[in-house]
N, C-alpha and C. Protein backbone atom coordinates (compact mmCIF):
# COMPACT_ATOMS: atom_id res chain seq x y z
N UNK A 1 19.03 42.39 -38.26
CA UNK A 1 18.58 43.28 -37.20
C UNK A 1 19.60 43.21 -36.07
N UNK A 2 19.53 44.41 -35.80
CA UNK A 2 20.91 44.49 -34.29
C UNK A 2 20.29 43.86 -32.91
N UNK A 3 21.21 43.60 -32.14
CA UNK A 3 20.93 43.36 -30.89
C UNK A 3 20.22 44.05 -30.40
N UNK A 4 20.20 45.50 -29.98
CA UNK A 4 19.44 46.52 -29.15
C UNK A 4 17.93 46.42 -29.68
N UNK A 5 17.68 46.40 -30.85
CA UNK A 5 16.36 46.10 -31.85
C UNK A 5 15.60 45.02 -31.47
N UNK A 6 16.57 43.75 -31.22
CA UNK A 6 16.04 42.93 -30.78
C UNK A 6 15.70 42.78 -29.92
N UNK A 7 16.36 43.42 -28.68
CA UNK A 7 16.03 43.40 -26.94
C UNK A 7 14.93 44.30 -26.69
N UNK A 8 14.73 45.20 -27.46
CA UNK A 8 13.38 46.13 -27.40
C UNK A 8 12.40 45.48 -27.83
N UNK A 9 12.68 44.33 -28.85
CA UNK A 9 11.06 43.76 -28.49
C UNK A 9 11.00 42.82 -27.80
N UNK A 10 11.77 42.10 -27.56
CA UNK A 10 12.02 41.13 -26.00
C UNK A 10 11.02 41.85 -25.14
N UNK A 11 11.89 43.10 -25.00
CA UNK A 11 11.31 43.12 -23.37
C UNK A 11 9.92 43.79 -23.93
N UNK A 12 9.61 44.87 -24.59
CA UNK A 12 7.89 44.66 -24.77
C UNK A 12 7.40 43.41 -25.24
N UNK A 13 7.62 42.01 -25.32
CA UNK A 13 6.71 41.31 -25.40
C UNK A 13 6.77 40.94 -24.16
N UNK A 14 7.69 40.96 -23.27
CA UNK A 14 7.78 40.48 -21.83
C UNK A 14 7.00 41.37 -21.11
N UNK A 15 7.27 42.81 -21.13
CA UNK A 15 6.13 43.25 -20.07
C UNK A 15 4.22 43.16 -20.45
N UNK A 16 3.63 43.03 -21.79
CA UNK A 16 2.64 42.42 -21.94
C UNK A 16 2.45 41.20 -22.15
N UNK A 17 3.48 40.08 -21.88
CA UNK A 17 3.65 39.11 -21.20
C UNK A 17 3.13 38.62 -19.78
N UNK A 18 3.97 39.73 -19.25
CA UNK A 18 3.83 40.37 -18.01
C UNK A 18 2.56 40.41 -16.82
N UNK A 19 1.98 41.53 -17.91
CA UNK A 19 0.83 41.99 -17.94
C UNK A 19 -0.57 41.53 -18.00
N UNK A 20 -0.69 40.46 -19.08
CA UNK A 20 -1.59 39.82 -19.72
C UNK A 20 -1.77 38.49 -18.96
N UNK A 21 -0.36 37.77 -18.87
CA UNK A 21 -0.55 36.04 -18.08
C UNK A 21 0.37 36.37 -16.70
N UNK A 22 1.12 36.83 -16.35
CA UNK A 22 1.58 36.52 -15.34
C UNK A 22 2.84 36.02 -15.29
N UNK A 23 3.50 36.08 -16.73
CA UNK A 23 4.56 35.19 -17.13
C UNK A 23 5.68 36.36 -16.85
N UNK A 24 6.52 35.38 -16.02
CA UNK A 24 8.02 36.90 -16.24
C UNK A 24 9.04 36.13 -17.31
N UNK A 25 9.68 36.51 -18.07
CA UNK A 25 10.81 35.74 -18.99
C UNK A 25 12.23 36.73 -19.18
N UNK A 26 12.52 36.47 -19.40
CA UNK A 26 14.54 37.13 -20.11
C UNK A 26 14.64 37.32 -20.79
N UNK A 27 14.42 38.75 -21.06
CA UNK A 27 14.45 39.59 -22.45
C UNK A 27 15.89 39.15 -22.80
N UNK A 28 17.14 39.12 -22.48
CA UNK A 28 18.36 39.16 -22.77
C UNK A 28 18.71 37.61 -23.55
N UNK A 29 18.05 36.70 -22.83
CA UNK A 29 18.13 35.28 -23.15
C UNK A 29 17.22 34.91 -24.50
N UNK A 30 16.00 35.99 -24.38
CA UNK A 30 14.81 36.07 -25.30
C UNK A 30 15.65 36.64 -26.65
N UNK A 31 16.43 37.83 -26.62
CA UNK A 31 17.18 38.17 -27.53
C UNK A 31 17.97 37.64 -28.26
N UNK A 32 18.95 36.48 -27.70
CA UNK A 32 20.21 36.12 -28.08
C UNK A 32 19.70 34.64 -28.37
N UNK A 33 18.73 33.89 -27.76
CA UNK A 33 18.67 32.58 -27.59
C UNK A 33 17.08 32.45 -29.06
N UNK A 34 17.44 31.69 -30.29
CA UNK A 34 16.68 31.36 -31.24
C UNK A 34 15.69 30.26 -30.56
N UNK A 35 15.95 29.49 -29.86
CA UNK A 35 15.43 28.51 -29.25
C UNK A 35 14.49 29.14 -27.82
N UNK A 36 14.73 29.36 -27.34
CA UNK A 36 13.49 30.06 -25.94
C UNK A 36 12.62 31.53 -26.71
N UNK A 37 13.35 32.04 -27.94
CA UNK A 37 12.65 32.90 -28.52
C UNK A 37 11.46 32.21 -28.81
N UNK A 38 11.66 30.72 -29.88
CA UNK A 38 10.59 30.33 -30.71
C UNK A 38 9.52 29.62 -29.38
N UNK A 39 9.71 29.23 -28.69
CA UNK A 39 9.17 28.87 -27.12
C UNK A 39 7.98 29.99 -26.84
N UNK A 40 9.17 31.51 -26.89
CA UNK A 40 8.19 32.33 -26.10
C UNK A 40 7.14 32.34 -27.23
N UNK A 41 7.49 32.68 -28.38
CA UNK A 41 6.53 33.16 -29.55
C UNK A 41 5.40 31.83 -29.47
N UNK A 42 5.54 30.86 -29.23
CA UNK A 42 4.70 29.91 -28.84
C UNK A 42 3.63 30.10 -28.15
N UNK A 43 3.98 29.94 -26.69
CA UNK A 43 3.47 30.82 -25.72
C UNK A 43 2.35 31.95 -25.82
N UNK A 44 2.92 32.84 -26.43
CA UNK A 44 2.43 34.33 -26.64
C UNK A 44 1.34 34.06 -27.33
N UNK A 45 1.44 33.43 -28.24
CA UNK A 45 0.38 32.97 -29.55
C UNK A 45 -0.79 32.40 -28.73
N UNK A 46 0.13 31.02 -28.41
CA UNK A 46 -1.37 29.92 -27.30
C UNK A 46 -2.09 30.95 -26.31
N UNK A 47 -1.64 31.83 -25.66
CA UNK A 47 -2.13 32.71 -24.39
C UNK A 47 -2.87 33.98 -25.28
N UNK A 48 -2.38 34.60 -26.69
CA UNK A 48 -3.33 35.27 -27.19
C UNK A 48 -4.67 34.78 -27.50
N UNK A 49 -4.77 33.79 -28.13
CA UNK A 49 -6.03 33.36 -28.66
C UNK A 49 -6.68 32.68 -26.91
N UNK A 50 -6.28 32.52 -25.71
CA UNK A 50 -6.97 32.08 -24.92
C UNK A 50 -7.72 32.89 -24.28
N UNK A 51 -6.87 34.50 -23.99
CA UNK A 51 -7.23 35.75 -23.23
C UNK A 51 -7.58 36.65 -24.20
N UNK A 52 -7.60 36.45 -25.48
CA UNK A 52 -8.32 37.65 -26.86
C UNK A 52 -7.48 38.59 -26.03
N UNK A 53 -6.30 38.39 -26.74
CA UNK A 53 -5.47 39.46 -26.86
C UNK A 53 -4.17 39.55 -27.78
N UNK A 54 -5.10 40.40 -28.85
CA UNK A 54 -4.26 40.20 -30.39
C UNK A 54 -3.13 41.05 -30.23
N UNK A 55 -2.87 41.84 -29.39
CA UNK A 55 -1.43 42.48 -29.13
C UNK A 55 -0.14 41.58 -28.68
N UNK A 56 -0.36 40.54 -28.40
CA UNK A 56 0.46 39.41 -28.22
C UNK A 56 0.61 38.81 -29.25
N UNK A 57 -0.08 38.35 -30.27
CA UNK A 57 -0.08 37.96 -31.73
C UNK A 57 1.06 39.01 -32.44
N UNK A 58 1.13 40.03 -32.08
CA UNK A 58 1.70 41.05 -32.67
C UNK A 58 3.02 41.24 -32.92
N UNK A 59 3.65 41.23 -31.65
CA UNK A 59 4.71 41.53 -30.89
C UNK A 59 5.39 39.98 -30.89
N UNK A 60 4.93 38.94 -31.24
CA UNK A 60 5.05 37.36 -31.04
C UNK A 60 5.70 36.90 -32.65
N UNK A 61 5.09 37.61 -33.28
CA UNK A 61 5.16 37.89 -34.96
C UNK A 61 6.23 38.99 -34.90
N UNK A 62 6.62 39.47 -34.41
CA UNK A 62 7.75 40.75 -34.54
C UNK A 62 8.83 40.43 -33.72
N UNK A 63 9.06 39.68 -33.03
CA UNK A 63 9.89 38.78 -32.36
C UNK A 63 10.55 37.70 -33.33
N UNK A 64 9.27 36.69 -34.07
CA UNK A 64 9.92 35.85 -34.68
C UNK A 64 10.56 36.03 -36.22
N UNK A 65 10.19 37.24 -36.37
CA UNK A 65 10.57 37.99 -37.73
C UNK A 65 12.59 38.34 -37.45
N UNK A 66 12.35 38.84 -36.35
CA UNK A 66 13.80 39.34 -35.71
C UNK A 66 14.72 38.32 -35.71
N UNK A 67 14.21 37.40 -35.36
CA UNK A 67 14.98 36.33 -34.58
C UNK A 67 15.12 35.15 -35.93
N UNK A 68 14.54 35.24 -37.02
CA UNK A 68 14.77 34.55 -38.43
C UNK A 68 16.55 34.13 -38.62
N UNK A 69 17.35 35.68 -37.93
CA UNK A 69 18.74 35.40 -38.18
C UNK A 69 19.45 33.97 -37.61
N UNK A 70 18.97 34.77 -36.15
CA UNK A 70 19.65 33.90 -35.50
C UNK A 70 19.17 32.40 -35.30
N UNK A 71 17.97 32.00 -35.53
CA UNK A 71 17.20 30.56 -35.49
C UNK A 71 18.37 29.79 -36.63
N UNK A 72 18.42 31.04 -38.18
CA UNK A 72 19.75 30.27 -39.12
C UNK A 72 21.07 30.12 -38.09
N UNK A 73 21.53 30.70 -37.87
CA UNK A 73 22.61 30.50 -36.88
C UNK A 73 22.54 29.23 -36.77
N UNK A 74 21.96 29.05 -35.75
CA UNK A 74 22.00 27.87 -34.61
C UNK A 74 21.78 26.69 -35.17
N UNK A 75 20.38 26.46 -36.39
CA UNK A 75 20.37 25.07 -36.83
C UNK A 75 21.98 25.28 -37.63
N UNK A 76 22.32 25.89 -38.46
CA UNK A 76 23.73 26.09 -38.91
C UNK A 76 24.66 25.47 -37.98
N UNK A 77 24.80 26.30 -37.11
CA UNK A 77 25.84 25.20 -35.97
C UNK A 77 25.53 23.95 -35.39
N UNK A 78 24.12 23.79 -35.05
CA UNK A 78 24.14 22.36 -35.19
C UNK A 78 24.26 21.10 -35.79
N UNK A 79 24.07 21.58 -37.21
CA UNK A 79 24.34 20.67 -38.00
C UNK A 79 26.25 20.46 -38.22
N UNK A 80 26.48 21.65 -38.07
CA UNK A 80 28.55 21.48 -38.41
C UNK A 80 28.46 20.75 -36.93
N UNK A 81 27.90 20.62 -35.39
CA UNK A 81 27.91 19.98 -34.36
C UNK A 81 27.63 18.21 -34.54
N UNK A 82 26.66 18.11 -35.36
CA UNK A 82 26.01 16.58 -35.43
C UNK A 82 27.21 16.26 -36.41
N UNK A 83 27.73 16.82 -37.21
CA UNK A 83 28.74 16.43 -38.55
C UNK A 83 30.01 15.92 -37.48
N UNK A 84 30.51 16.87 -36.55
CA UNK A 84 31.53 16.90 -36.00
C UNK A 84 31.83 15.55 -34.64
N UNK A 85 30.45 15.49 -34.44
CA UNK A 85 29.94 14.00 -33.61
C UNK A 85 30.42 12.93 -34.32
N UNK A 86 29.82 12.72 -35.64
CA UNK A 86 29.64 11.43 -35.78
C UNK A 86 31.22 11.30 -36.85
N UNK A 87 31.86 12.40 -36.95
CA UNK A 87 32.85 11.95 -37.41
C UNK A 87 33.65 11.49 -35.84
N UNK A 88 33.67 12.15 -34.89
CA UNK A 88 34.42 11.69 -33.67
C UNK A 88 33.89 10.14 -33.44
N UNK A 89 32.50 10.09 -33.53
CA UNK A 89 31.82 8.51 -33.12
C UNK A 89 32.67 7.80 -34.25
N UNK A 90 32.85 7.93 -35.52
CA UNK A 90 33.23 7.01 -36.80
C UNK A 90 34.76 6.80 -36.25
N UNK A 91 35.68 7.60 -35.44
CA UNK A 91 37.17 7.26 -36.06
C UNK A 91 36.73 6.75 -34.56
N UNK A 92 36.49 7.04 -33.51
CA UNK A 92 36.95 5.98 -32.11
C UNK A 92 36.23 5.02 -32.14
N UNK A 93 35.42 4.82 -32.93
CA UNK A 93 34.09 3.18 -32.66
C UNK A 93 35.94 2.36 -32.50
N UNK A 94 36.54 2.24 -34.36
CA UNK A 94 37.66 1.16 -34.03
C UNK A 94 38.42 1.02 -33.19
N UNK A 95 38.90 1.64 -32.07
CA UNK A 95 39.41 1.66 -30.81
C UNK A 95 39.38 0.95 -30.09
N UNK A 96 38.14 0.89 -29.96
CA UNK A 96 37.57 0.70 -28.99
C UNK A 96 37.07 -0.67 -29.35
N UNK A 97 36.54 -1.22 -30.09
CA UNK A 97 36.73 -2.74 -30.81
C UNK A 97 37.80 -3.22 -30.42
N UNK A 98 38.78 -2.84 -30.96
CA UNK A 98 39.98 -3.54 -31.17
C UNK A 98 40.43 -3.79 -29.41
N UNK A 99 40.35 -2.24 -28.41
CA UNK A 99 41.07 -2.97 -27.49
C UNK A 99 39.80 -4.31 -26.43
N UNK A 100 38.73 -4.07 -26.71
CA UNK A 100 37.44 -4.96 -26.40
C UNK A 100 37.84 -6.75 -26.81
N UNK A 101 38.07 -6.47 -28.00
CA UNK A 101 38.21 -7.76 -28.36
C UNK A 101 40.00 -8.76 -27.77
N UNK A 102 40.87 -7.28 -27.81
CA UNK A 102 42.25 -7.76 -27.40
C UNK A 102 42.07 -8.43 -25.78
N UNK A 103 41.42 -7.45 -25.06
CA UNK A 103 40.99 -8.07 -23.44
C UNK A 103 39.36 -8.70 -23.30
N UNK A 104 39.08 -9.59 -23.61
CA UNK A 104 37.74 -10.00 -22.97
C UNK A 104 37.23 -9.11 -21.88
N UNK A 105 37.78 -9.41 -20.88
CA UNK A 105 37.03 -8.78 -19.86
C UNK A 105 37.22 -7.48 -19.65
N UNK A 106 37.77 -6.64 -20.60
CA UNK A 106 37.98 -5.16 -21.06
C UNK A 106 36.34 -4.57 -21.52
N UNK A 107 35.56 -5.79 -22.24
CA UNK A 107 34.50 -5.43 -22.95
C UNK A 107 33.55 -4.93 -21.50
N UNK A 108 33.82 -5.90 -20.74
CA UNK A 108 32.72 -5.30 -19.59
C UNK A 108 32.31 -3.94 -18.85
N UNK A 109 33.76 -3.57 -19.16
CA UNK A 109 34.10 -1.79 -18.42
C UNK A 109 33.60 -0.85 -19.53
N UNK A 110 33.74 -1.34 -21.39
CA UNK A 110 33.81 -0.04 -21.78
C UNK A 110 31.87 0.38 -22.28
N UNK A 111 32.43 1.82 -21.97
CA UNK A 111 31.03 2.12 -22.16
C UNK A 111 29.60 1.89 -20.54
N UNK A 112 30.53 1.23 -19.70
CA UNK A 112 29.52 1.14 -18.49
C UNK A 112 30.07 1.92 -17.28
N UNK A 113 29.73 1.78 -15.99
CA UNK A 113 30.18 2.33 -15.14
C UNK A 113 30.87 1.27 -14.02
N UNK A 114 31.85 1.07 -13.70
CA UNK A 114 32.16 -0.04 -12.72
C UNK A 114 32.93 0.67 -11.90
């Protein structure tokens, strides 16, 4: 689904958002962001069943249908992110040993704030 597709239901779930609780949110951020999407769709859901208002159920479900792409995205990049960590954590841990152990009192500074 395209961007523009997606921002059209952003912002109608935002103005009966709006409407319904009082909530203002960012259709634009709502669009692009998989993470504050699944938030709002949260939201929308908990506040439908509180105020019986199944048009929020609706639009909450048609949001998270949209946004299926991009939610892959992101755990996708996070995981090549956590991969890309712990290979950086694996090659400097020895470094940092080695110069710890070369200065004693080297160990005290690394990793703290002095």
């Amino acid at each position: 689904m395209n961007h523009s597709e997606k921002l059209a239901i952003a912002a109608h779930l935002h103005v009966l958002l709006r409407r319904k609780t009082g909530r203002v949110t960012d259709t634009e951020w709502m669009a692009s962001n998989g993470s504050y999407a699944r938030e709002i769709v949260r939201f929308a859901r908990e506040r439908a069943v509180q105020d019986q208002a199944p048009e929020l159920v609706e639009w909450a479900d048609r949001l998270e249908h949209c946004m299926q792409d991009t939610l892959a995205a992101e755990l996708r990049r996070s995981a090549r992110e956590a991969v890309a960590a712990r290979t950086v954590e694996q090659t400097a841990s020895p470094a940092v040993h080695t110069m710890a152990s070369a200065h004693p009192q080297a160990r005290r500074y690394v990793g703290g704030i002095r």
